[in-house]
N, C-alpha and C. Protein backbone atom coordinates (compact mmCIF):
# COMPACT_ATOMS: atom_id res chain seq x y z
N UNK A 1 -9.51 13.48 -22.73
CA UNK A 1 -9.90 12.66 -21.59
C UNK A 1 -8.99 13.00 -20.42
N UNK A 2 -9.47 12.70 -19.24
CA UNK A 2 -8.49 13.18 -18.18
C UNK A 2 -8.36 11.49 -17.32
N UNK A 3 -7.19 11.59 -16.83
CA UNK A 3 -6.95 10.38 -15.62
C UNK A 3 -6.75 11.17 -14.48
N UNK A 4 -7.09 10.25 -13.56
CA UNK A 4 -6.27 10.30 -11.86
C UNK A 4 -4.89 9.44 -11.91
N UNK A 5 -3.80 10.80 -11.85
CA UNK A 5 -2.37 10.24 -11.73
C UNK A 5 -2.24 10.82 -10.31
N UNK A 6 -1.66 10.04 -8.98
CA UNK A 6 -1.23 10.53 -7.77
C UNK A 6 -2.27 11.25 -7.61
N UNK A 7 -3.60 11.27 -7.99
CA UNK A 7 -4.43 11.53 -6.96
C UNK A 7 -4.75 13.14 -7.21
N UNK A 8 -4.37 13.19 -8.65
CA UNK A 8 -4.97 15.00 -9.60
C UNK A 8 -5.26 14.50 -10.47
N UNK A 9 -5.79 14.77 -10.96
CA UNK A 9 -5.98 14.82 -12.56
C UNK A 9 -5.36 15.16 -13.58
N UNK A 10 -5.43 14.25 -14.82
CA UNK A 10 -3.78 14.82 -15.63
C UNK A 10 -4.75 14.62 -16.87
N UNK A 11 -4.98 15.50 -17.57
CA UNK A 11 -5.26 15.54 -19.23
C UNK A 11 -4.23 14.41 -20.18
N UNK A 12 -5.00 13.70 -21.06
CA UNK A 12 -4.59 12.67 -21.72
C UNK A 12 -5.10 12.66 -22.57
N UNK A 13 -4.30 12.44 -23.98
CA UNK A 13 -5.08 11.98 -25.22
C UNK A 13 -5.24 10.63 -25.16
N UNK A 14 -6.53 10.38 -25.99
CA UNK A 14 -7.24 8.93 -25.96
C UNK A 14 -6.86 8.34 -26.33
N UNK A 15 -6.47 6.70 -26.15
CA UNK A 15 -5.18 5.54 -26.58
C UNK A 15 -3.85 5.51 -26.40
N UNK A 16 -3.53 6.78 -25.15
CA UNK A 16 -2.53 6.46 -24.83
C UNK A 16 -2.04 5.17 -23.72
N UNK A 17 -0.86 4.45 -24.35
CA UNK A 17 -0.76 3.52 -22.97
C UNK A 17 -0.27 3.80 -21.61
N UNK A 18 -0.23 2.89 -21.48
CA UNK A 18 0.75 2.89 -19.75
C UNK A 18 2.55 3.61 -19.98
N UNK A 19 2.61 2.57 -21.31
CA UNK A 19 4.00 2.95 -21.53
C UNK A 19 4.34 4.33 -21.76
N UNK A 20 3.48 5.28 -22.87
CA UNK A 20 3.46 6.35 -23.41
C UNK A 20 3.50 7.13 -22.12
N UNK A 21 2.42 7.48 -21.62
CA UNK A 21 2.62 8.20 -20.06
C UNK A 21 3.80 8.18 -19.21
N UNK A 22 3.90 6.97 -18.68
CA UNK A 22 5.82 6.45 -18.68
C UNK A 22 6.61 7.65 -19.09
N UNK A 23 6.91 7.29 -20.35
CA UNK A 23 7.82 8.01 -20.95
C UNK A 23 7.59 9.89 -20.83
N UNK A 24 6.57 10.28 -21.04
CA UNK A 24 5.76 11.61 -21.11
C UNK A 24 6.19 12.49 -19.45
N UNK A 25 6.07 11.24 -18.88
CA UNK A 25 6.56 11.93 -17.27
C UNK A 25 7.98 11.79 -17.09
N UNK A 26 8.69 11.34 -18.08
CA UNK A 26 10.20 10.65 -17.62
C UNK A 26 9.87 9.81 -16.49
N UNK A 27 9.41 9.29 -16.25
CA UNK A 27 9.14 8.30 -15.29
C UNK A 27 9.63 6.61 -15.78
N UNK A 28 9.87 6.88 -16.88
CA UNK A 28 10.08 5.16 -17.62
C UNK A 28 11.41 4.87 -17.07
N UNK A 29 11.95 4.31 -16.04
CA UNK A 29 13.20 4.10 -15.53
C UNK A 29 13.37 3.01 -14.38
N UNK A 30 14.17 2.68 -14.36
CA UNK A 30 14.32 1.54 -13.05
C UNK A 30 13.97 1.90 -11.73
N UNK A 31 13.00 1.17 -11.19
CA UNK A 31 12.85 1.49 -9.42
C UNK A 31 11.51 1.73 -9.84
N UNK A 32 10.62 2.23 -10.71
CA UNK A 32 9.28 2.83 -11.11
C UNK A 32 8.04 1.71 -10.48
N UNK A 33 7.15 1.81 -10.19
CA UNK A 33 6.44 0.94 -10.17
C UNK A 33 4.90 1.50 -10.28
N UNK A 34 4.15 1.01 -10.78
CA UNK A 34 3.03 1.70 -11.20
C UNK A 34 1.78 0.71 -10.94
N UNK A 35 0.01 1.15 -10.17
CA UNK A 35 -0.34 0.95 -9.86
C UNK A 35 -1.32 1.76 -10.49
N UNK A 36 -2.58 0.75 -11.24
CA UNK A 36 -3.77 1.19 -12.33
C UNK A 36 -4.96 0.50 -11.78
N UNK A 37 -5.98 1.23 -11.15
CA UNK A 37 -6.64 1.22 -10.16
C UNK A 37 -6.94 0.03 -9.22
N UNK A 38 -5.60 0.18 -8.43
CA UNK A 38 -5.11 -0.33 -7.22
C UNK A 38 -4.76 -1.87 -7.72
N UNK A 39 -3.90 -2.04 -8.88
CA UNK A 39 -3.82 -2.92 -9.31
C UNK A 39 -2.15 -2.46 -9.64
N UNK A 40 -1.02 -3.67 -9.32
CA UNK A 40 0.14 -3.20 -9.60
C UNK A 40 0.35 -4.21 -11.42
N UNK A 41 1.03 -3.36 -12.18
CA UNK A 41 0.86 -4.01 -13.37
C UNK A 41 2.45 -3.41 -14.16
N UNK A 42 2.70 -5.15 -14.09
CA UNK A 42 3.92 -5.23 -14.77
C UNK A 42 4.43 -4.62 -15.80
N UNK A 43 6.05 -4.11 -15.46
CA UNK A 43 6.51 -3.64 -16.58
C UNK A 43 6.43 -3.88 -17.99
N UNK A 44 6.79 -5.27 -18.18
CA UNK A 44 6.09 -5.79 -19.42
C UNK A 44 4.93 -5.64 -19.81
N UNK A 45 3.71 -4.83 -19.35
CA UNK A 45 2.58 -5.29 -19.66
C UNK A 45 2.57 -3.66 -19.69
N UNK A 46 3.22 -2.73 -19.97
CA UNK A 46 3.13 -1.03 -19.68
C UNK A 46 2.66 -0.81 -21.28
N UNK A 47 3.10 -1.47 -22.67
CA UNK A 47 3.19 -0.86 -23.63
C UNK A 47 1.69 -1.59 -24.16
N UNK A 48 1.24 -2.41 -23.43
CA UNK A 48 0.36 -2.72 -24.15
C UNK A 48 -1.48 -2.42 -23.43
N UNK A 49 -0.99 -2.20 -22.16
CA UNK A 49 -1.94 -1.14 -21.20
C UNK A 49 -2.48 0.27 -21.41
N UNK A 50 -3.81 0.36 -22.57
CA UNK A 50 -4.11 1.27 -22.76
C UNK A 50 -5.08 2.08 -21.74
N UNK A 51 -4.94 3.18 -21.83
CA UNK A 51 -6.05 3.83 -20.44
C UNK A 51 -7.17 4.47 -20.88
N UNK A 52 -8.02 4.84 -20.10
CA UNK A 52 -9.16 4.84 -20.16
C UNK A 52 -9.62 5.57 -19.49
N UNK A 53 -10.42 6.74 -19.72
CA UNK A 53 -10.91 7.95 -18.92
C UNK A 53 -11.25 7.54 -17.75
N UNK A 54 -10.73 8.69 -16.44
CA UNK A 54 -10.54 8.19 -15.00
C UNK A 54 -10.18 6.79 -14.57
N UNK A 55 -9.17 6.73 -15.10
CA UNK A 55 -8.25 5.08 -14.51
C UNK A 55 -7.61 6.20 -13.59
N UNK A 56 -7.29 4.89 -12.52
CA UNK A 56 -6.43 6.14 -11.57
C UNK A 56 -5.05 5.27 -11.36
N UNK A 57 -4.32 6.59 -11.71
CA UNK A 57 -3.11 5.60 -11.68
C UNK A 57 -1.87 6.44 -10.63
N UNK A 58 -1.04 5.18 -9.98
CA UNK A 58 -0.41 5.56 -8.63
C UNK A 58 0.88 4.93 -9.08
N UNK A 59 1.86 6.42 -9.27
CA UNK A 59 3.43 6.11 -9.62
C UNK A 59 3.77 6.01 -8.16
N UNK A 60 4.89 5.18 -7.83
CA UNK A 60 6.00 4.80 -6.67
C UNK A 60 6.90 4.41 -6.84
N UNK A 61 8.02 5.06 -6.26
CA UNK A 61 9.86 4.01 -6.25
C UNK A 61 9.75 2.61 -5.28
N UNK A 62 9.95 2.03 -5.80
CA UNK A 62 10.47 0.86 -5.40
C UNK A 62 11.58 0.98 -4.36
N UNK A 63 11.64 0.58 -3.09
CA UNK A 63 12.82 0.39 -2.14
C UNK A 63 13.17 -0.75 -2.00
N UNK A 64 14.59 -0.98 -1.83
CA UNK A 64 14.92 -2.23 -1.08
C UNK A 64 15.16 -2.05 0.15
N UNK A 65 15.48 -2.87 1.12
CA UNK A 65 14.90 -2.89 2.23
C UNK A 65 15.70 -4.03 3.13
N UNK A 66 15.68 -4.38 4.46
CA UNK A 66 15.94 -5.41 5.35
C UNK A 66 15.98 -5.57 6.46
């Protein structure tokens, strides 16, 4: 199956979660924030967020700011 990650396409095996991908990109780290079609979805909720052919999903760092 393939997803929209940042807006390419990224080959995925089927039942992987949010979390698995995470980790697969080294992306699983503080500041991460992730956005599953145009929906921002909590860290806690990464391992149990399975995907689904063409979910499109939008990695971003987190800034602080003032």
């Amino acid at each position: 199956m393939h997803i929209i990650l940042n807006d390419e396409q990224h080959p995925l095996t089927e039942g992987t979660t949010l979390a698995q991908l995470l980790t697969e990109l080294e992306q699983d780290k503080p500041g991460v924030a992730v956005a599953l079609n145009r929906e921002v979805v909590a860290r806690s909720q990464w391992a149990e967020r399975q995907l689904a052919p063409n979910d499109n999903i939008t990695l971003f760092h987190a800034i602080a700011g003032g």
